[in-house]
PDB file of N, CA and C in Angstrom:
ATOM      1  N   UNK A   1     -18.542-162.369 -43.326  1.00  0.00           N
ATOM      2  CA  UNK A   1     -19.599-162.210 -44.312  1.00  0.00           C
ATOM      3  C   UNK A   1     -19.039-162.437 -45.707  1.00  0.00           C
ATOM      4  N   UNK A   2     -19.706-163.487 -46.432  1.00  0.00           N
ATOM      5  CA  UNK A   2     -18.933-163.471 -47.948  1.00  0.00           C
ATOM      6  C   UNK A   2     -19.591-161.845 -48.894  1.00  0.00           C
ATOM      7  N   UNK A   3     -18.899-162.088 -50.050  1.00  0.00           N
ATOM      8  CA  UNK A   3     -18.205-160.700 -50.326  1.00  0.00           C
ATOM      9  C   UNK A   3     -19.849-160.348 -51.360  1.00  0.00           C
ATOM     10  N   UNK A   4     -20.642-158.769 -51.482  1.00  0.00           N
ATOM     11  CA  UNK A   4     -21.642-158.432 -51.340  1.00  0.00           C
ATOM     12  C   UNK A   4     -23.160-159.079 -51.107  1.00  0.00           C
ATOM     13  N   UNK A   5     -22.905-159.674 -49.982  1.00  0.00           N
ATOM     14  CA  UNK A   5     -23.517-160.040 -48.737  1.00  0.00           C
ATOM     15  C   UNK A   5     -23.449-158.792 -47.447  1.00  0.00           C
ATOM     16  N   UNK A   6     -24.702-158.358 -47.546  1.00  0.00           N
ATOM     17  CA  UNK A   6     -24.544-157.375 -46.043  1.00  0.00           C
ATOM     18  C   UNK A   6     -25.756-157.605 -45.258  1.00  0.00           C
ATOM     19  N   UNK A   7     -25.781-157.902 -43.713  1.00  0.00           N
ATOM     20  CA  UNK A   7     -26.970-158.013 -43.184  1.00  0.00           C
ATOM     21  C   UNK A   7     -26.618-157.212 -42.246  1.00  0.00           C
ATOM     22  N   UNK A   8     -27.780-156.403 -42.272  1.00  0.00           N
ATOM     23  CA  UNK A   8     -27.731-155.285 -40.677  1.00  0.00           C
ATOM     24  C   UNK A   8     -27.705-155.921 -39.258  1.00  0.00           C
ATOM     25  N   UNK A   9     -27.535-154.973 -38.232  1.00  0.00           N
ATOM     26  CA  UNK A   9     -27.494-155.555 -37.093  1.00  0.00           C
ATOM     27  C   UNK A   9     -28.768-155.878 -36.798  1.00  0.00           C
ATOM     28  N   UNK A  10     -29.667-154.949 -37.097  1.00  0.00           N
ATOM     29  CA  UNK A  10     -30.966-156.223 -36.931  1.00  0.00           C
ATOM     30  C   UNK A  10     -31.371-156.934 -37.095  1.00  0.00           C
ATOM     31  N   UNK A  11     -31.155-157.565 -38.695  1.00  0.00           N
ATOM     32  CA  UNK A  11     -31.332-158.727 -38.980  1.00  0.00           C
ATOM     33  C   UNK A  11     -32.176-158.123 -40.747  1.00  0.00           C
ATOM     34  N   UNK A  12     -32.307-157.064 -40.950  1.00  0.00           N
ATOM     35  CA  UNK A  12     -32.489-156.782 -42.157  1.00  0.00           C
ATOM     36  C   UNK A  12     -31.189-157.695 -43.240  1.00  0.00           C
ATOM     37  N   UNK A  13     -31.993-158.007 -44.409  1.00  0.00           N
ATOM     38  CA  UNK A  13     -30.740-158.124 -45.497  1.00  0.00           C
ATOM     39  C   UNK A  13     -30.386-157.094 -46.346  1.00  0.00           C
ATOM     40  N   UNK A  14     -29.550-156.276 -46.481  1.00  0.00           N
ATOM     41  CA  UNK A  14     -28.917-154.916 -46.808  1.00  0.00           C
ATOM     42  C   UNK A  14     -28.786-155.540 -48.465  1.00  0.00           C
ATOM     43  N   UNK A  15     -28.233-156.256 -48.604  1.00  0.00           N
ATOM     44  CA  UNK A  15     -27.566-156.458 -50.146  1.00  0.00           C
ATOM     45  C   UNK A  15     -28.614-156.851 -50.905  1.00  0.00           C
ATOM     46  N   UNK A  16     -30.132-157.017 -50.634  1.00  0.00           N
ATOM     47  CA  UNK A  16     -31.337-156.894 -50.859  1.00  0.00           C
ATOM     48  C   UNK A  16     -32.268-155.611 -51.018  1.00  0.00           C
ATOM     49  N   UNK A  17     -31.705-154.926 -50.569  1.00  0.00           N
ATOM     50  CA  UNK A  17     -32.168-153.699 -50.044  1.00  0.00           C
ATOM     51  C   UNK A  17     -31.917-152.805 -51.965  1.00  0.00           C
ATOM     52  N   UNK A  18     -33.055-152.258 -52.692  1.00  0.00           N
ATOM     53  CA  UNK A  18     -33.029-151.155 -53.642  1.00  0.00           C
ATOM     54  C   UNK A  18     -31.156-150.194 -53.281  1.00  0.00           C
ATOM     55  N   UNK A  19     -31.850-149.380 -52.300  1.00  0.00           N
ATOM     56  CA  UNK A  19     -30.998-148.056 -51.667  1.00  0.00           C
ATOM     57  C   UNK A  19     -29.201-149.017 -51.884  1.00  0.00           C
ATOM     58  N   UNK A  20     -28.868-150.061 -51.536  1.00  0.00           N
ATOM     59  CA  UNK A  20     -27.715-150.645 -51.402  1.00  0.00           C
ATOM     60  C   UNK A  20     -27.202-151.320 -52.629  1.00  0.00           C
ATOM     61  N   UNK A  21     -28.059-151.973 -53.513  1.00  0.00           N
ATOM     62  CA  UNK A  21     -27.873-152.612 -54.896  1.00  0.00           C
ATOM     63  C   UNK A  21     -27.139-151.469 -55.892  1.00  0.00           C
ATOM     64  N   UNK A  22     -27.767-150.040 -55.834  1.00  0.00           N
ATOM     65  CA  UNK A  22     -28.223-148.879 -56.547  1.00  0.00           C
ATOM     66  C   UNK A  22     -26.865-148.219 -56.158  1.00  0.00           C
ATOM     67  N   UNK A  23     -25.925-148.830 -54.903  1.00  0.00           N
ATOM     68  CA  UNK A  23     -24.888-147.754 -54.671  1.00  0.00           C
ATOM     69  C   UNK A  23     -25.009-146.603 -53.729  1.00  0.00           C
ATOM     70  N   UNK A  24     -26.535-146.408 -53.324  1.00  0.00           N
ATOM     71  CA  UNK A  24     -26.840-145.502 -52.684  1.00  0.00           C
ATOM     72  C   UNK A  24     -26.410-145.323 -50.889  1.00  0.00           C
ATOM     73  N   UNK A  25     -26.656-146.823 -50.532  1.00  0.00           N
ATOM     74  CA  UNK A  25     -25.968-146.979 -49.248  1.00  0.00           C
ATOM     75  C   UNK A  25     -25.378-148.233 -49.007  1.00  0.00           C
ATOM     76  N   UNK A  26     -24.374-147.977 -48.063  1.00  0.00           N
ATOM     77  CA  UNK A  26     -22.938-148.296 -47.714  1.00  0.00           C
ATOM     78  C   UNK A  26     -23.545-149.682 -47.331  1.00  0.00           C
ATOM     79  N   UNK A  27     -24.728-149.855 -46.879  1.00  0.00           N
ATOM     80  CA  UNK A  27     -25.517-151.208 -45.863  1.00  0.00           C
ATOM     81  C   UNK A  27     -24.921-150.475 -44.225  1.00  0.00           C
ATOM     82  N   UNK A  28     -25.801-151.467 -43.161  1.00  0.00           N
ATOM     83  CA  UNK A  28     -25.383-150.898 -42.419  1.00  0.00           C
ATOM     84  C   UNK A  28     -24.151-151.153 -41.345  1.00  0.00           C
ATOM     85  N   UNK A  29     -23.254-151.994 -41.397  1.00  0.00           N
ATOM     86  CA  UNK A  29     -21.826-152.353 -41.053  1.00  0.00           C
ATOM     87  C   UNK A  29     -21.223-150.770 -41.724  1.00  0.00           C
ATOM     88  N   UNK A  30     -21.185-150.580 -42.611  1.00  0.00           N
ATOM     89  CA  UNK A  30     -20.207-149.138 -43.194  1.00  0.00           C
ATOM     90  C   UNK A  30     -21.224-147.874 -42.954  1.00  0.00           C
ATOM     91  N   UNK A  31     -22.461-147.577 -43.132  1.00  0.00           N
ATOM     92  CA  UNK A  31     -22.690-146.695 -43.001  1.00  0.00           C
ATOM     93  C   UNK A  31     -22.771-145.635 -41.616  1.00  0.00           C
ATOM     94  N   UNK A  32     -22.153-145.094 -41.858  1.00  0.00           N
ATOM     95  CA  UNK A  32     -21.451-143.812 -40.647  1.00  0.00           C
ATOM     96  C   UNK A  32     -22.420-142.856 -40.363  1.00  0.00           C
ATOM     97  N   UNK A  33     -22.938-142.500 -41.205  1.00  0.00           N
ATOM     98  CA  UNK A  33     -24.589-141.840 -41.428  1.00  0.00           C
ATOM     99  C   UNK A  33     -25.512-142.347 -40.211  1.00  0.00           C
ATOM    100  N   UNK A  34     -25.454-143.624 -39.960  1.00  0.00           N
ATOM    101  CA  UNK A  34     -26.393-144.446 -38.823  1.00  0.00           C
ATOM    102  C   UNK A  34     -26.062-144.590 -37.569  1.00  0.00           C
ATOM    103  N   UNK A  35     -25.408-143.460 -37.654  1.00  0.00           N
ATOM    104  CA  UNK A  35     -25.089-143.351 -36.048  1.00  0.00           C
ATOM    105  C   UNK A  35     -26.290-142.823 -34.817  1.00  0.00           C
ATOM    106  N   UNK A  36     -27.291-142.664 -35.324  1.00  0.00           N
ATOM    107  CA  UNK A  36     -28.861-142.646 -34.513  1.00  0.00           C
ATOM    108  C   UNK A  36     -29.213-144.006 -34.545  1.00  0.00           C
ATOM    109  N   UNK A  37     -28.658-145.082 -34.555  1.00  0.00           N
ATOM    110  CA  UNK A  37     -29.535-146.170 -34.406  1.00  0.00           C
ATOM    111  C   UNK A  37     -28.721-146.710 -33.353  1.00  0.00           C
ATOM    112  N   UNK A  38     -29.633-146.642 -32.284  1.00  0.00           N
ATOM    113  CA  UNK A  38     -29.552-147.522 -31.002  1.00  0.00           C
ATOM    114  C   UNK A  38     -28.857-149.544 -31.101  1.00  0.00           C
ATOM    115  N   UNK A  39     -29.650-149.648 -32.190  1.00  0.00           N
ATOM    116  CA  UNK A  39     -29.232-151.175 -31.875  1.00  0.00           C
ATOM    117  C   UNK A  39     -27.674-151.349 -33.088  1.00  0.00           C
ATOM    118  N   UNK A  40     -27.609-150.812 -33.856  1.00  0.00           N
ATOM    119  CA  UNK A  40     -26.238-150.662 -34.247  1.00  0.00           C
ATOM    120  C   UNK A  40     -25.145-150.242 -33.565  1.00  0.00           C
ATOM    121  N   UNK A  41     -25.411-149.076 -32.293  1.00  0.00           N
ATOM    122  CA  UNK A  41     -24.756-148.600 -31.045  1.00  0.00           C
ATOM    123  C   UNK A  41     -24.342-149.980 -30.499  1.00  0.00           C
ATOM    124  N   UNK A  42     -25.393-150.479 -30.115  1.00  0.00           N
ATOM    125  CA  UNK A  42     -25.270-151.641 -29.203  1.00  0.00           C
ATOM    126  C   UNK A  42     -24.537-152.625 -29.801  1.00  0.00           C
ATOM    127  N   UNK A  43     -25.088-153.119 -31.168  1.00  0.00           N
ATOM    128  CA  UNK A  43     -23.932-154.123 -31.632  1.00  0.00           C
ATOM    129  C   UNK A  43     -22.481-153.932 -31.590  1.00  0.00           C
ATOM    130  N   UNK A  44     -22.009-152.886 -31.848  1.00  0.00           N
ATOM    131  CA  UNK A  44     -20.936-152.562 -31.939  1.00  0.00           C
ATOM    132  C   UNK A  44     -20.009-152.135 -30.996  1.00  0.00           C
ATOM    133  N   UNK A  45     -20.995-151.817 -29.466  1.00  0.00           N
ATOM    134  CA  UNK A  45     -20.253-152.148 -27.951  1.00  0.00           C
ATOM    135  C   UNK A  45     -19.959-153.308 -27.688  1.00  0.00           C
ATOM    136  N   UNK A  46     -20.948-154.428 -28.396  1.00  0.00           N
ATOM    137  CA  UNK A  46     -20.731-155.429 -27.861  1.00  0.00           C
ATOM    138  C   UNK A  46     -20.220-156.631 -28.703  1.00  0.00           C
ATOM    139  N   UNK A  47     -19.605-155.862 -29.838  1.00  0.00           N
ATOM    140  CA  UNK A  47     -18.408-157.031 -30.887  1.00  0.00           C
ATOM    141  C   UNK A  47     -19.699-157.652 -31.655  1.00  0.00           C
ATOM    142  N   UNK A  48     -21.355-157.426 -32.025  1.00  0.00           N
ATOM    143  CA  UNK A  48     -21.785-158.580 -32.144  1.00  0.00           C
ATOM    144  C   UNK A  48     -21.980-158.223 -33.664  1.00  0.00           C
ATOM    145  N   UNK A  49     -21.786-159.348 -34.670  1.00  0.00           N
ATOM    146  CA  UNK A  49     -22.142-159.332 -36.039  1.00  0.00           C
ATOM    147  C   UNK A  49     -23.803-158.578 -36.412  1.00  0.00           C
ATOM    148  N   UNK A  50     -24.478-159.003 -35.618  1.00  0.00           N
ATOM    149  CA  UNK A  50     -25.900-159.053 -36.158  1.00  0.00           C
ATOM    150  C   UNK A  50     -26.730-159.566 -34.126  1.00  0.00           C
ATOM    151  N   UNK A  51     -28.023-159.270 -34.232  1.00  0.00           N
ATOM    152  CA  UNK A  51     -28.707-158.961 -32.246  1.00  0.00           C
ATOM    153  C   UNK A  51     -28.886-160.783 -32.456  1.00  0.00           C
ATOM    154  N   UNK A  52     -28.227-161.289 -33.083  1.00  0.00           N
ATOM    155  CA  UNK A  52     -28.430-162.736 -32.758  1.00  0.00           C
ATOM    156  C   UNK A  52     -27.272-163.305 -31.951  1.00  0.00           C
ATOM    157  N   UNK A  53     -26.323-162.521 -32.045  1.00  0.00           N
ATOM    158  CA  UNK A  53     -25.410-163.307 -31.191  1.00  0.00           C
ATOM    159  C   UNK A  53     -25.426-162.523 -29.536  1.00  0.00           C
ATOM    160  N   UNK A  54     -26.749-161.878 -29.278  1.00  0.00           N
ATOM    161  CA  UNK A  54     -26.560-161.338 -28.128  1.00  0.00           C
ATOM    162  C   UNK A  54     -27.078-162.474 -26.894  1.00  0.00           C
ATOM    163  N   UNK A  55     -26.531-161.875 -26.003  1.00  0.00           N
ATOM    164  CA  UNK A  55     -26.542-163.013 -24.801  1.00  0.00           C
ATOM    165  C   UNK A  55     -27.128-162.068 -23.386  1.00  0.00           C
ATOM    166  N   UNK A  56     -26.760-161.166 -23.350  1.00  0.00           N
ATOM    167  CA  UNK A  56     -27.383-159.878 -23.155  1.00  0.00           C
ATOM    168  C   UNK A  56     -28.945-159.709 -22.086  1.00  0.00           C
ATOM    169  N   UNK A  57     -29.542-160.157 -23.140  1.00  0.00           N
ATOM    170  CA  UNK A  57     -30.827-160.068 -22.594  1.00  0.00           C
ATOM    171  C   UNK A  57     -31.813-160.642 -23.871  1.00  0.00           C
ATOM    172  N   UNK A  58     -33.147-161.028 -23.851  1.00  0.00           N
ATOM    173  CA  UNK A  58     -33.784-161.912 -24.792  1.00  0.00           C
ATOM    174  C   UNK A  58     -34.399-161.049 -25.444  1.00  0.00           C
ATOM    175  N   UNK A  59     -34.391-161.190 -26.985  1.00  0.00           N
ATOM    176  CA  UNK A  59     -34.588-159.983 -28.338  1.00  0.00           C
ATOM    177  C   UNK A  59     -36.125-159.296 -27.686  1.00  0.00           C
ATOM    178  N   UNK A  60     -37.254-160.265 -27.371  1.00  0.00           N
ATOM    179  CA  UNK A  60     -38.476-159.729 -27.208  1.00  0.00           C
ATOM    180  C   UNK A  60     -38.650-158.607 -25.848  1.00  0.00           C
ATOM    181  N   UNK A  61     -37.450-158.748 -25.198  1.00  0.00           N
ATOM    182  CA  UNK A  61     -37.473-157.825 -24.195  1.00  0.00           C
ATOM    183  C   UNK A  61     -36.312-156.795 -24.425  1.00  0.00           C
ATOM    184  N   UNK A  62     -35.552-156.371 -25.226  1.00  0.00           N
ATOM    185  CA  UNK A  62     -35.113-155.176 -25.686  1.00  0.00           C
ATOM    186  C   UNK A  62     -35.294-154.234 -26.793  1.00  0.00           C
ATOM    187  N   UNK A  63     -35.482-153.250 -25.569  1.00  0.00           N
ATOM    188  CA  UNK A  63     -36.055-151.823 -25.756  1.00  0.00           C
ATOM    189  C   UNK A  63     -35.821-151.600 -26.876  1.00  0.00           C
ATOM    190  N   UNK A  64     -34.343-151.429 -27.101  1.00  0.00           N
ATOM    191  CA  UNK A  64     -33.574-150.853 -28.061  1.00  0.00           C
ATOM    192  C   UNK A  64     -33.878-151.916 -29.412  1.00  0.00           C
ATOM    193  N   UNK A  65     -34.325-152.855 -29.542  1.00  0.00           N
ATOM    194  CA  UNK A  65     -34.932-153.281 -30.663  1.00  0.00           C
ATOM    195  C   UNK A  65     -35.885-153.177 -30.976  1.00  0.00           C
ATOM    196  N   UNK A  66     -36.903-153.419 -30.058  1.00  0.00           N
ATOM    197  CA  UNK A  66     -38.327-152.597 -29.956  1.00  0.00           C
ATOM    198  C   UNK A  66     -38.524-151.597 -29.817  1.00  0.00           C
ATOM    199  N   UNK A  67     -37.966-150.465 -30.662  1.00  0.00           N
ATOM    200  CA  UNK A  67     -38.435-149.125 -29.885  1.00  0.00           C
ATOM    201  C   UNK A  67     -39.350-148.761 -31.408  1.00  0.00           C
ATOM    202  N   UNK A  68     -40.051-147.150 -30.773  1.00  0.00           N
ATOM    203  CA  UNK A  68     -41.116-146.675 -31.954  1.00  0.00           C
ATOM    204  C   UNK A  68     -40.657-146.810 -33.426  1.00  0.00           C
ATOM    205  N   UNK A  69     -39.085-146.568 -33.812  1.00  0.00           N
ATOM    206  CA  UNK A  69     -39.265-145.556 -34.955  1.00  0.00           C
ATOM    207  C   UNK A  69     -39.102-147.205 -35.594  1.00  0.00           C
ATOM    208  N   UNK A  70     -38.270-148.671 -35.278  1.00  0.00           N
ATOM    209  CA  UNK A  70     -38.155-149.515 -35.635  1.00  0.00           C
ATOM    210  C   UNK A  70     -39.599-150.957 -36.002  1.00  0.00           C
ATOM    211  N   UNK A  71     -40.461-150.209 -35.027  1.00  0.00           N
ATOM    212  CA  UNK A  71     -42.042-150.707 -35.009  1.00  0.00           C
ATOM    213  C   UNK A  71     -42.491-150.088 -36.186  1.00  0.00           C
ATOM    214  N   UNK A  72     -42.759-149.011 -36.346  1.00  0.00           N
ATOM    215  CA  UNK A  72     -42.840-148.239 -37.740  1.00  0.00           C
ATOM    216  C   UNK A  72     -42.296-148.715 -38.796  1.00  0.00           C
ATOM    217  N   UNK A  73     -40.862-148.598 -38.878  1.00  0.00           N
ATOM    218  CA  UNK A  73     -40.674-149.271 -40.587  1.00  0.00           C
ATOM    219  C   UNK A  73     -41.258-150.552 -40.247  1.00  0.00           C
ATOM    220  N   UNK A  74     -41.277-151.407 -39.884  1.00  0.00           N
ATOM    221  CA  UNK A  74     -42.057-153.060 -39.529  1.00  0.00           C
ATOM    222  C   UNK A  74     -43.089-152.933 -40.178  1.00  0.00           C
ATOM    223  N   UNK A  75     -44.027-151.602 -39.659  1.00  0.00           N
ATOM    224  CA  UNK A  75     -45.061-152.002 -40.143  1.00  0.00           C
ATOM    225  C   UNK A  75     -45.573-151.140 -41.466  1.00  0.00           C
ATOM    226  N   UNK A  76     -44.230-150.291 -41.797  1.00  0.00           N
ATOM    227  CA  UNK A  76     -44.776-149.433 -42.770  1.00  0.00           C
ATOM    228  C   UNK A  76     -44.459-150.651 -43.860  1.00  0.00           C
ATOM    229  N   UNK A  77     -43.379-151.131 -44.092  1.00  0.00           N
ATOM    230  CA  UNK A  77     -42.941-152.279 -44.812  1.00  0.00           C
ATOM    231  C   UNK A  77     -43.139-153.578 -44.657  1.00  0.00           C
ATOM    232  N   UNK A  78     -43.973-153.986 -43.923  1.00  0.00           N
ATOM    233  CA  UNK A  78     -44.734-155.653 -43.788  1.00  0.00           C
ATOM    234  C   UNK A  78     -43.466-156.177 -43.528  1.00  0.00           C
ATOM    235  N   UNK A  79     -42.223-156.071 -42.530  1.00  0.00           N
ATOM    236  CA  UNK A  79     -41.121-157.234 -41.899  1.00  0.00           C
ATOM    237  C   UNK A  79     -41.244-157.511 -41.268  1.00  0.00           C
ATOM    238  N   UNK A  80     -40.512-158.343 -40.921  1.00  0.00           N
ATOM    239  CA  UNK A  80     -40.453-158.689 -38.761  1.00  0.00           C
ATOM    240  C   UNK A  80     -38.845-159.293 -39.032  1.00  0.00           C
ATOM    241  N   UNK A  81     -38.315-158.608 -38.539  1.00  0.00           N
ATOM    242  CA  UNK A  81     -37.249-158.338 -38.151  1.00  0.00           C
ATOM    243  C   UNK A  81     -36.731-159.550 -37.218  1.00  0.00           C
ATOM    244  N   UNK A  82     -37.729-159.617 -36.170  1.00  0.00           N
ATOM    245  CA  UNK A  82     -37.536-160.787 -34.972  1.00  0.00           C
ATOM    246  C   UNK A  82     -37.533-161.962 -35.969  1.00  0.00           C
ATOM    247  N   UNK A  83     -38.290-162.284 -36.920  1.00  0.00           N
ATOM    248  CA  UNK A  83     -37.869-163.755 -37.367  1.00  0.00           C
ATOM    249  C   UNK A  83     -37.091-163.881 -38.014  1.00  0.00           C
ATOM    250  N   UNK A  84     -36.162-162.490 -38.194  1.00  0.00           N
ATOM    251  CA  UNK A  84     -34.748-162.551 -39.426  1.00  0.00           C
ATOM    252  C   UNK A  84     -33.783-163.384 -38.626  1.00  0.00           C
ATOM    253  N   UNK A  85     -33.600-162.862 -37.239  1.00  0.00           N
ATOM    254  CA  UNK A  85     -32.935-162.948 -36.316  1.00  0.00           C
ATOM    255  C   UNK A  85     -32.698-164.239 -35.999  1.00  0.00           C
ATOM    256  N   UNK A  86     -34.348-164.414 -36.024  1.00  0.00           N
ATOM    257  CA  UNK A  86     -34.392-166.186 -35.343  1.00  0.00           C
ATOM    258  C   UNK A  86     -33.413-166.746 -36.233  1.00  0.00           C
ATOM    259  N   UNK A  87     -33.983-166.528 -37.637  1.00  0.00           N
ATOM    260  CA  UNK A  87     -33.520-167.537 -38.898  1.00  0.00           C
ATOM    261  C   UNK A  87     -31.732-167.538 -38.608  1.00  0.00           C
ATOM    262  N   UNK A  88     -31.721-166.215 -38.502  1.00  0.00           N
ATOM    263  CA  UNK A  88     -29.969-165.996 -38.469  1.00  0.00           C
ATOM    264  C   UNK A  88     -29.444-167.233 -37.184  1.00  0.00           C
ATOM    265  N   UNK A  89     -30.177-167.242 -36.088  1.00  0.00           N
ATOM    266  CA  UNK A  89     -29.483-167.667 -35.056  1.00  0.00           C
ATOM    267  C   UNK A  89     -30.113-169.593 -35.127  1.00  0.00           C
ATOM    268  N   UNK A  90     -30.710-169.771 -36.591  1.00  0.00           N
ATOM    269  CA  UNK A  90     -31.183-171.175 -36.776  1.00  0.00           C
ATOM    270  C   UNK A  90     -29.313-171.615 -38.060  1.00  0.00           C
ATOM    271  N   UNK A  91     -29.600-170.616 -38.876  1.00  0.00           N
ATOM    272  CA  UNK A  91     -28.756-170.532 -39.756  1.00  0.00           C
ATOM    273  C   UNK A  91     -27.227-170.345 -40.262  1.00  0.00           C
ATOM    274  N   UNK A  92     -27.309-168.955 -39.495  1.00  0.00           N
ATOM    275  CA  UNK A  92     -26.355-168.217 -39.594  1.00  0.00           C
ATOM    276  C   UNK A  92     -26.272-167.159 -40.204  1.00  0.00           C
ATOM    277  N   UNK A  93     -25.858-165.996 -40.185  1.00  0.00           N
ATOM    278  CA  UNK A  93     -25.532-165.271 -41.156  1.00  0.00           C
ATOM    279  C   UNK A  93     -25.203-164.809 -42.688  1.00  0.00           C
ATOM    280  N   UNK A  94     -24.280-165.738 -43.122  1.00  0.00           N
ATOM    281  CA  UNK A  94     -24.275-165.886 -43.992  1.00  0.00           C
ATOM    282  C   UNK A  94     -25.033-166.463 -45.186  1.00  0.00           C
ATOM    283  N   UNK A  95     -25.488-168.349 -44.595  1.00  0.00           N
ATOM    284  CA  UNK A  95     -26.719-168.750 -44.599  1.00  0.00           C
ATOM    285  C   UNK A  95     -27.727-168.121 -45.363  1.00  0.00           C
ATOM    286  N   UNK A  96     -28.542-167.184 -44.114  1.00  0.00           N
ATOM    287  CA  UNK A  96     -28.984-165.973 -43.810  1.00  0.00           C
ATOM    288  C   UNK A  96     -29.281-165.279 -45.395  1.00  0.00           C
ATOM    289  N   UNK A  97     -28.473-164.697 -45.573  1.00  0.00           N
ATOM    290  CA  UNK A  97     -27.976-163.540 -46.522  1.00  0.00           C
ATOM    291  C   UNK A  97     -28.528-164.488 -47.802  1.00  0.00           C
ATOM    292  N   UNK A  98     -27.753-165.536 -48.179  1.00  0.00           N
ATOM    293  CA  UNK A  98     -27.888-166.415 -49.115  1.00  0.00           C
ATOM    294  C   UNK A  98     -29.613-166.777 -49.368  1.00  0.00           C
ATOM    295  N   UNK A  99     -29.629-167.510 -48.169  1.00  0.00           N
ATOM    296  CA  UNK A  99     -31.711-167.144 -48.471  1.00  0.00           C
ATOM    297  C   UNK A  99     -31.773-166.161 -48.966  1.00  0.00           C
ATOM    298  N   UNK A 100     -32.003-165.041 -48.422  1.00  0.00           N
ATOM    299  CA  UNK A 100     -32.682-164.044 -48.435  1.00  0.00           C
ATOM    300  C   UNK A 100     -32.622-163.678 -50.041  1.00  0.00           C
ATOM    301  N   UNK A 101     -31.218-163.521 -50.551  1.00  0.00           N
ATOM    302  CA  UNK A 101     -30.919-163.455 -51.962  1.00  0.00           C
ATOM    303  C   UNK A 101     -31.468-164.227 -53.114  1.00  0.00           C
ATOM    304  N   UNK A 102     -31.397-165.759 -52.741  1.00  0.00           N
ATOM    305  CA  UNK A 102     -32.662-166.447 -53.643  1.00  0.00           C
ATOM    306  C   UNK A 102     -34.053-166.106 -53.810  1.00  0.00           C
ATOM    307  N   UNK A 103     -34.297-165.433 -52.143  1.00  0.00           N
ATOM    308  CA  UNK A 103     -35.939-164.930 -52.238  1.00  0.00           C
ATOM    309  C   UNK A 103     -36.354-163.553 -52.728  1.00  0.00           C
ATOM    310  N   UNK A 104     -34.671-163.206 -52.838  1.00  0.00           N
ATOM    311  CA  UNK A 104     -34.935-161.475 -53.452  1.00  0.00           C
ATOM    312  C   UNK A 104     -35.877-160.358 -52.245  1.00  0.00           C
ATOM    313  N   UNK A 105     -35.824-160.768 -51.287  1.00  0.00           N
ATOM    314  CA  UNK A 105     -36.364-159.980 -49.954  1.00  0.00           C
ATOM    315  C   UNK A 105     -35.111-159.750 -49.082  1.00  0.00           C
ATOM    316  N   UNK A 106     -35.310-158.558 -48.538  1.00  0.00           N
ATOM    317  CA  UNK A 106     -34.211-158.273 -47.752  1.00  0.00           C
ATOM    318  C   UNK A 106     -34.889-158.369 -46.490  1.00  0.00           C
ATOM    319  N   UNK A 107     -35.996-158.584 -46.026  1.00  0.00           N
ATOM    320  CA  UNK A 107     -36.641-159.100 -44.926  1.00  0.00           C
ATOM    321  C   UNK A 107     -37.477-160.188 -45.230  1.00  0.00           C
ATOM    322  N   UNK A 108     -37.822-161.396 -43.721  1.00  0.00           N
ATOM    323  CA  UNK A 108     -39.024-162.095 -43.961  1.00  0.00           C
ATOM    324  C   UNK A 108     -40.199-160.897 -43.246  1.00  0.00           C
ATOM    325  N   UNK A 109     -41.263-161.639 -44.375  1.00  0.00           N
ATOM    326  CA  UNK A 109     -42.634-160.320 -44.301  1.00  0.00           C
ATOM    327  C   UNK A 109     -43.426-161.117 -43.472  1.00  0.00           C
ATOM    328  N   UNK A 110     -43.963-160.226 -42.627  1.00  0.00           N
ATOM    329  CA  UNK A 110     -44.919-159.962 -41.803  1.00  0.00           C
ATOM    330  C   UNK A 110     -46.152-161.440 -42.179  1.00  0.00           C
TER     331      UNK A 110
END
């Protein structure tokens, strides 16, 4: 990842993110705090940067990305998450990040 560039394992852009600009959080690669999140669990059993490099099983059929509390921010905050992902796995990561930063969104909206 080039240097304050952070994209979550879901595919959020962190270095976009208020809470992360502000100092407030670590993004989520460092934050230790996020140890309730299932799909950060998972990335990190399975070496993966971000749920795009999973091989695993196909994004629209895991749980653990789809679950309630992650449907909720989606829709409390107009993202979709699933097309961050796509973009990431059209793009790349870094890529990725770089959009996102010109567009000043740390997600594509809904």
């Amino acid at each position: 990842m080039i240097e304050n560039f952070n994209v979550a394992f879901c595919g959020l852009c962190c270095s976009e993110c208020g809470s992360f600009k502000k100092g407030k959080c670590a993004g989520c690669h460092a934050n230790e705090k996020a140890s309730w999140c299932e799909i950060r669990k998972c990335c990190q059993e399975n070496s993966y940067l971000t749920c795009a490099d999973c091989r695993i099983i196909p994004l629209k059929e895991c749980k653990k990305y789809h679950n309630f509390f992650a449907k909720l921010i989606g829709w409390v905050s107009r993202t979709d998450r699933s097309k961050c992902i796509d973009r990431i796995k059209e793009i790349g990561s870094e890529a990725f990040a770089k959009e996102m930063h010109e567009l000043k969104q740390m997600s594509i909206k809904k």
